[in-house]
Protein backbone atom coordinates (compact mmCIF):
# COMPACT_ATOMS: atom_id res chain seq x y z
CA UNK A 1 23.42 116.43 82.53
CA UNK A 2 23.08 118.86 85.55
CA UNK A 3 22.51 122.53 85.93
CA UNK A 4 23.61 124.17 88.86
CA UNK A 5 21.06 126.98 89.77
CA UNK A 6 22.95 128.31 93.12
CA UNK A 7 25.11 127.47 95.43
CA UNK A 8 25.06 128.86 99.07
CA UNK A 9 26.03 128.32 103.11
CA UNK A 10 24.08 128.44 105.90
CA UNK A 11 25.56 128.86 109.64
CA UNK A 12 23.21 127.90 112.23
CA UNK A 13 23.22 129.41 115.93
CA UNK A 14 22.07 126.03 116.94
CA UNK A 15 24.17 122.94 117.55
CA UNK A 16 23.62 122.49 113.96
CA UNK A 17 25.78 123.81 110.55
CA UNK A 18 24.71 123.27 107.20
CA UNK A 19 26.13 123.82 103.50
CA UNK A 20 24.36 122.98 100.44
CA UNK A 21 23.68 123.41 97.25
CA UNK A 22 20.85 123.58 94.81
CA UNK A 23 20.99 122.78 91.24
CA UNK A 24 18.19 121.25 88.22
CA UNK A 25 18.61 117.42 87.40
CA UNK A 26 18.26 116.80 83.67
CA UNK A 27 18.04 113.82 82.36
CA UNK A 28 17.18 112.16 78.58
CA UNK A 29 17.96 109.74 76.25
CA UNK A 30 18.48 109.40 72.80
CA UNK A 31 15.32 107.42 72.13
CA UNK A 32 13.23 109.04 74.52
CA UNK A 33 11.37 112.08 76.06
CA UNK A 34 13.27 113.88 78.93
CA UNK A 35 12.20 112.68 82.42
CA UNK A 36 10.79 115.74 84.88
CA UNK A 37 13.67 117.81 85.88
CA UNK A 38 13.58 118.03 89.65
CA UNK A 39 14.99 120.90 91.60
CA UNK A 40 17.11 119.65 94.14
CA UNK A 41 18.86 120.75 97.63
CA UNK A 42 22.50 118.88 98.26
CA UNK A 43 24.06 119.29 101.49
CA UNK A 44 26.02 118.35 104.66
CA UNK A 45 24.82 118.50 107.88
CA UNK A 46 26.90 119.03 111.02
CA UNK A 47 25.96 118.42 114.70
CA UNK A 48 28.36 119.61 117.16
CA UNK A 49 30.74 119.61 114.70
CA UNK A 50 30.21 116.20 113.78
CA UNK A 51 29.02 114.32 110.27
CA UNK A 52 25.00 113.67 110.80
CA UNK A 53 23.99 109.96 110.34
CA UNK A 54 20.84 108.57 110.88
CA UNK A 55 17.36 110.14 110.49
CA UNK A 56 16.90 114.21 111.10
CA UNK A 57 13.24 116.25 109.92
CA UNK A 58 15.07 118.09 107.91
CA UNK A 59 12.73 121.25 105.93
CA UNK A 60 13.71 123.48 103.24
CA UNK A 61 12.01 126.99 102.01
CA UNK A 62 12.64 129.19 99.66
CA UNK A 63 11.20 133.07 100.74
CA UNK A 64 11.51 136.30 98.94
CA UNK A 65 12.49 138.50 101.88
CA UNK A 66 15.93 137.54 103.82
CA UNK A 67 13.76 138.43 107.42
CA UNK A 68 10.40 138.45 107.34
CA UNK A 69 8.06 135.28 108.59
CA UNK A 70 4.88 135.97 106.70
CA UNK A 71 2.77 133.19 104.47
CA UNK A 72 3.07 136.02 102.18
CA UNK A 73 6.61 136.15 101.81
CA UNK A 74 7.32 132.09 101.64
CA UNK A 75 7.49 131.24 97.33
CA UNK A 76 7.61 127.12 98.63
CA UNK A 77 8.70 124.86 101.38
CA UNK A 78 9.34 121.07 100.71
CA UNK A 79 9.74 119.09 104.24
CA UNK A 80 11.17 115.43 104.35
CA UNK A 81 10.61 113.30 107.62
CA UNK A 82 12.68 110.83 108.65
CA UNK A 83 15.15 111.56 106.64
CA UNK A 84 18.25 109.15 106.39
CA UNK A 85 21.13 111.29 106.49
CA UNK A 86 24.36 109.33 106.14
CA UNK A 87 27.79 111.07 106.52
CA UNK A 88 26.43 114.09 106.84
CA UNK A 89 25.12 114.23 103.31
CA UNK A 90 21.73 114.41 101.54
CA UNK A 91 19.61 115.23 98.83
CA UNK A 92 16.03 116.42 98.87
CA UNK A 93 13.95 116.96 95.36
CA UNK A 94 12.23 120.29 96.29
CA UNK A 95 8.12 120.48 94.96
CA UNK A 96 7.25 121.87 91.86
CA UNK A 97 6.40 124.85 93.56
CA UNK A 98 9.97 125.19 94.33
CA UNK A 99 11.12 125.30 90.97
CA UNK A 100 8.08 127.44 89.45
CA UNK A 101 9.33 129.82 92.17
CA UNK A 102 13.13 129.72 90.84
CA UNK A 103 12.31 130.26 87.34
CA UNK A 104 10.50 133.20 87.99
CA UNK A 105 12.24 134.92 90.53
CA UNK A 106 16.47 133.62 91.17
CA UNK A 107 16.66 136.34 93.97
CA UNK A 108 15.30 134.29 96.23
CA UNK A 109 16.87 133.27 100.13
CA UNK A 110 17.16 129.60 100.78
CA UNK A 111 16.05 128.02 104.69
CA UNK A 112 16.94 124.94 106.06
CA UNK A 113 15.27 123.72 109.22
CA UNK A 114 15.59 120.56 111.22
CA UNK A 115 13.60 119.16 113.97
CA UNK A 116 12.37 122.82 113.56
CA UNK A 117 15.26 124.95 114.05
CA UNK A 118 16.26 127.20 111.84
CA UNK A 119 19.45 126.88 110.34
CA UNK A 120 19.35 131.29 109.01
CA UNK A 121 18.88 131.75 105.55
CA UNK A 122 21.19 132.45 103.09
CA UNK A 123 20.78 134.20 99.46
CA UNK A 124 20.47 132.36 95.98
CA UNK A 125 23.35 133.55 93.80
CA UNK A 126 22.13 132.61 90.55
CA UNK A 127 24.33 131.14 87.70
CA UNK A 128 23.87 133.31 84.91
CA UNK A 129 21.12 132.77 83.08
CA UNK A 130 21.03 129.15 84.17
CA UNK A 131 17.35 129.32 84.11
CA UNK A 132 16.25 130.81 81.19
CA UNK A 133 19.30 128.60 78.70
CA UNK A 134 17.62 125.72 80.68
CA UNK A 135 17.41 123.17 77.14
CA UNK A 136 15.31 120.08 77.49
CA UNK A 137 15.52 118.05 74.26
CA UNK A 138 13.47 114.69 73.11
CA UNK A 139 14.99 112.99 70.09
CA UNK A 140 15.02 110.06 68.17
CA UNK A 141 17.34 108.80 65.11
CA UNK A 142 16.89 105.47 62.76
CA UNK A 143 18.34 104.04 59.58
CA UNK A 144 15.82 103.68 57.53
CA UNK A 145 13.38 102.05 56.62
CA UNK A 146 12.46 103.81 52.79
CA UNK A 147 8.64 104.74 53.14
CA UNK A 148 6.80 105.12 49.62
CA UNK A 149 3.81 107.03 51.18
CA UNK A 150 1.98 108.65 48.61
CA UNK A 151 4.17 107.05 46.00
CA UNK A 152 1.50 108.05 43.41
CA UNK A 153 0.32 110.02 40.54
CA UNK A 154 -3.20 110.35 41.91
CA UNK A 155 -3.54 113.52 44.63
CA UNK A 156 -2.35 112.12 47.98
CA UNK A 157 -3.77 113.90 50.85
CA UNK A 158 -1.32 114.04 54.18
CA UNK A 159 -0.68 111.04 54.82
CA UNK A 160 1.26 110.13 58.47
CA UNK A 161 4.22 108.23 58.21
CA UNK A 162 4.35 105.68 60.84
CA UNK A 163 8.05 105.10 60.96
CA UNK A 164 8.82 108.91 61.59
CA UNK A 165 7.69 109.90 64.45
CA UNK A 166 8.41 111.25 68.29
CA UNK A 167 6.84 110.77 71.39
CA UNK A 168 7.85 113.41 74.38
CA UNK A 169 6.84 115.75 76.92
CA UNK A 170 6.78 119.04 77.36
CA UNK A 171 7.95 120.32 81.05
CA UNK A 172 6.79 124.23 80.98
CA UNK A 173 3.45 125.23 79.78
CA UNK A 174 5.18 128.87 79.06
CA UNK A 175 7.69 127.75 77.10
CA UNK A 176 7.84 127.33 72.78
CA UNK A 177 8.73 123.99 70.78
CA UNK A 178 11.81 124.10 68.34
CA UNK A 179 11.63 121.14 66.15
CA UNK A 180 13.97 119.38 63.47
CA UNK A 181 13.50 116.46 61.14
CA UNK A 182 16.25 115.60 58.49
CA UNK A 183 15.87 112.72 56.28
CA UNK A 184 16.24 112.00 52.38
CA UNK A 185 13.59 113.33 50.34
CA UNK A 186 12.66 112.29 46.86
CA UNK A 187 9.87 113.70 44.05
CA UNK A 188 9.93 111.07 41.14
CA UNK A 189 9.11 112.68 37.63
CA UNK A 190 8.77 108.85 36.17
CA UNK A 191 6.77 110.07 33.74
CA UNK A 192 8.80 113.57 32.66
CA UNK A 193 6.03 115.68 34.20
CA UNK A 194 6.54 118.06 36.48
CA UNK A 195 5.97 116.67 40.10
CA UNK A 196 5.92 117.89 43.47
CA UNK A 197 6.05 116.69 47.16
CA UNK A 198 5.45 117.95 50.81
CA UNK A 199 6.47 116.86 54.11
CA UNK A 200 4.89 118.54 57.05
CA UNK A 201 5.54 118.05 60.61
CA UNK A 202 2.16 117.79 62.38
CA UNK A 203 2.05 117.79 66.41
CA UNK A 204 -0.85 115.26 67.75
CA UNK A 205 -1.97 114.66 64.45
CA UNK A 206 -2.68 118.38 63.60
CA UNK A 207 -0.44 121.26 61.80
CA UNK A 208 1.41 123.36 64.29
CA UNK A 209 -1.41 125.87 65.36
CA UNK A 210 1.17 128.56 65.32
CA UNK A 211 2.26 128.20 61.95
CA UNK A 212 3.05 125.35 59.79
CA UNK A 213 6.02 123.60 59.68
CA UNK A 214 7.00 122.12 55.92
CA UNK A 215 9.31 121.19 53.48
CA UNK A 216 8.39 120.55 49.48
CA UNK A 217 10.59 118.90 46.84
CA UNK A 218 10.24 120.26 42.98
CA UNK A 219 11.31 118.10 40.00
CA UNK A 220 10.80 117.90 36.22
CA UNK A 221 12.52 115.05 35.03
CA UNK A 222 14.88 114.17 37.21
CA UNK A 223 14.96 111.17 40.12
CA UNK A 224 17.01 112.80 42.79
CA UNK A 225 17.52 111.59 46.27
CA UNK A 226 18.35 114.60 48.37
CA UNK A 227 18.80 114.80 52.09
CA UNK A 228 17.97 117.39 54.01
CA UNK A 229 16.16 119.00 57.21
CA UNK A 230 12.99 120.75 57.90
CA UNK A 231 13.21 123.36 61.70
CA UNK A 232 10.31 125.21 62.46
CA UNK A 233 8.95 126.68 65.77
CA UNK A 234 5.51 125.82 67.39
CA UNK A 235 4.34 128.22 70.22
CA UNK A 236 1.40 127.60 72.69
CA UNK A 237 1.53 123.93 73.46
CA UNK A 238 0.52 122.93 76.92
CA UNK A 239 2.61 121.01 79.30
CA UNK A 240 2.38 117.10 79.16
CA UNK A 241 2.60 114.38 76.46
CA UNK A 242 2.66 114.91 72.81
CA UNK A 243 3.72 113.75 69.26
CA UNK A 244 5.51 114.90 66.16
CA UNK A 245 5.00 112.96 63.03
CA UNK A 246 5.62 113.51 59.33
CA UNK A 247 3.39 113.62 57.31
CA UNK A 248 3.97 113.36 53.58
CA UNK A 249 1.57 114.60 50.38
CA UNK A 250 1.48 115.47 46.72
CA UNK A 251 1.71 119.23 46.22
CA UNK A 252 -1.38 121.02 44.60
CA UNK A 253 -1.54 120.49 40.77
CA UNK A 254 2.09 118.51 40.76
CA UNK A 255 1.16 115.47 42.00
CA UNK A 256 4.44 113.23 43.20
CA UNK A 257 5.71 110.12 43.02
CA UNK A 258 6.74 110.89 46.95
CA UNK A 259 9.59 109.03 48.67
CA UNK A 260 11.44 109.19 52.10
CA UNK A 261 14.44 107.68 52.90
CA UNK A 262 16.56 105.99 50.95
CA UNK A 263 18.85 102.81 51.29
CA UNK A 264 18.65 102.99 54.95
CA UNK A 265 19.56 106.75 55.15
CA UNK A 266 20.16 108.32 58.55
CA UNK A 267 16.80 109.78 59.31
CA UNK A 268 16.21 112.22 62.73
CA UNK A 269 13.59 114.42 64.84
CA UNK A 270 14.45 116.06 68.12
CA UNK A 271 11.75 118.38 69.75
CA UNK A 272 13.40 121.22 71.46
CA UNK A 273 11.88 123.43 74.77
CA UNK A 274 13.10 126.95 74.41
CA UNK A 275 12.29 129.55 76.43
């Protein structure tokens, strides 16, 4: 998938013309974490009105101020030697600087320089609210296998299950964790007590620290096998690698006979970052 941040043109009063474009690459699968998102320049260069091939110094800046020249006024500048233009087209992954700067501030005026001439610099038009409905999602999906974790009349402590779980990472450190887990849940009375179960969704092997994220299944005497999903939010997780797992245990004073999944039932988590 790609999101197009801006699109823009750039006339040089050099021998050299410019257009471009620059846009977020987001990519993920459905088994795995996202891969960084890079911020990316797209354009065709023009010499004498011809299609540049072969290799220019080509640099590209983003500033806050459409004139002035000051450190001060530069948000990030990503410069690529030896650059192998070919037709007139390429593609340069600006620095993480770069896209900090974007998300924070669209208004920004885009510069394009090579062998060290300016090309002018031309305004950022913003999609709307292409940055902040940026969605990165990590999620993975199995059928099956039935896990009788805490399958027991005894108290069960949590208890990880080692079949449901999610390995990603988080791109923004500012940004809060949306996550989902659906399954098929079961709480066997075999013995016409009154029993209870809970599923919890733990991130690196700890309850959400901004609130817990649960699910519990009642019964009396029945032997139900009910699907269904468990969303919560998780706020202040740093940037970088992490893991959701379930973790399953008897509810206080009603210990379970706990189940999950059943006859190869479509089980899922998916982490989303929302701003």
């Amino acid at each position: 998938m790609t999101r197009r941040f801006a699109v823009m043109t750039a006339v040089a009063l050099s021998s050299f013309i410019v257009t471009g474009t620059i846009y977020m690459v987001d990519k993920a699968t459905a088994n795995s974490a996202p891969t960084q998102q890079p911020l990316v320049y797209s354009g065709v260069l023009e010499e004498n009105g011809v299609a540049v091939t072969g290799a220019r110094n080509i640099e590209i800046s983003l500033w806050n101020d459409e004139a002035s020249t000051a450190d001060t006024n530069k948000a990030c500048s990503t410069l690529a030697d030896g650059y192998q233009v070919e037709k007139g087209r390429f593609r340069i992954a600006l620095s993480a600087t770069c896209k900090q700067a974007v998300r924070k501030n669209p208004d920004l005026w885009v510069e394009v320089r090579v062998a060290g001439n300016s090309l002018g610099r031309s305004p950022i038009t913003p999609v709307p609210y292409a940055v902040s409905a940026e969605r990165r999602i990590a999620r993975v999906s199995a059928n099956g296998p039935h896990d009788s974790t805490c399958n027991t009349a005894a108290t069960c402590s949590p208890t990880p299950l080692a079949t449901r779980k999610l390995d990603f990472t988080k791109i923004q450190a500012d940004t809060d964790l949306r996550i989902t887990y659906h399954d098929n849940f079961r709480s066997y009375a075999a013995d016409g007590m009154a029993r209870a179960c809970k599923w919890e969704l733990y991130l690196n092997g700890s309850p959400c620290s901004s609130g817990a994220i649960f699910g519990s299944v009642y019964s009396e005497s029945d032997d139900n096998h009910d699907p269904g999903s468990i969303r919560g939010y998780c706020s202040g997780v740093q940037a970088g690698s992490h893991t959701v797992q379930v973790y399953v245990s008897s509810t206080a004073n009603l210990q379970g006979y706990c189940h999950t999944g059943f006859n190869a039932s479509t089980w899922s988590i998916e982490v989303e970052e929302i701003d």
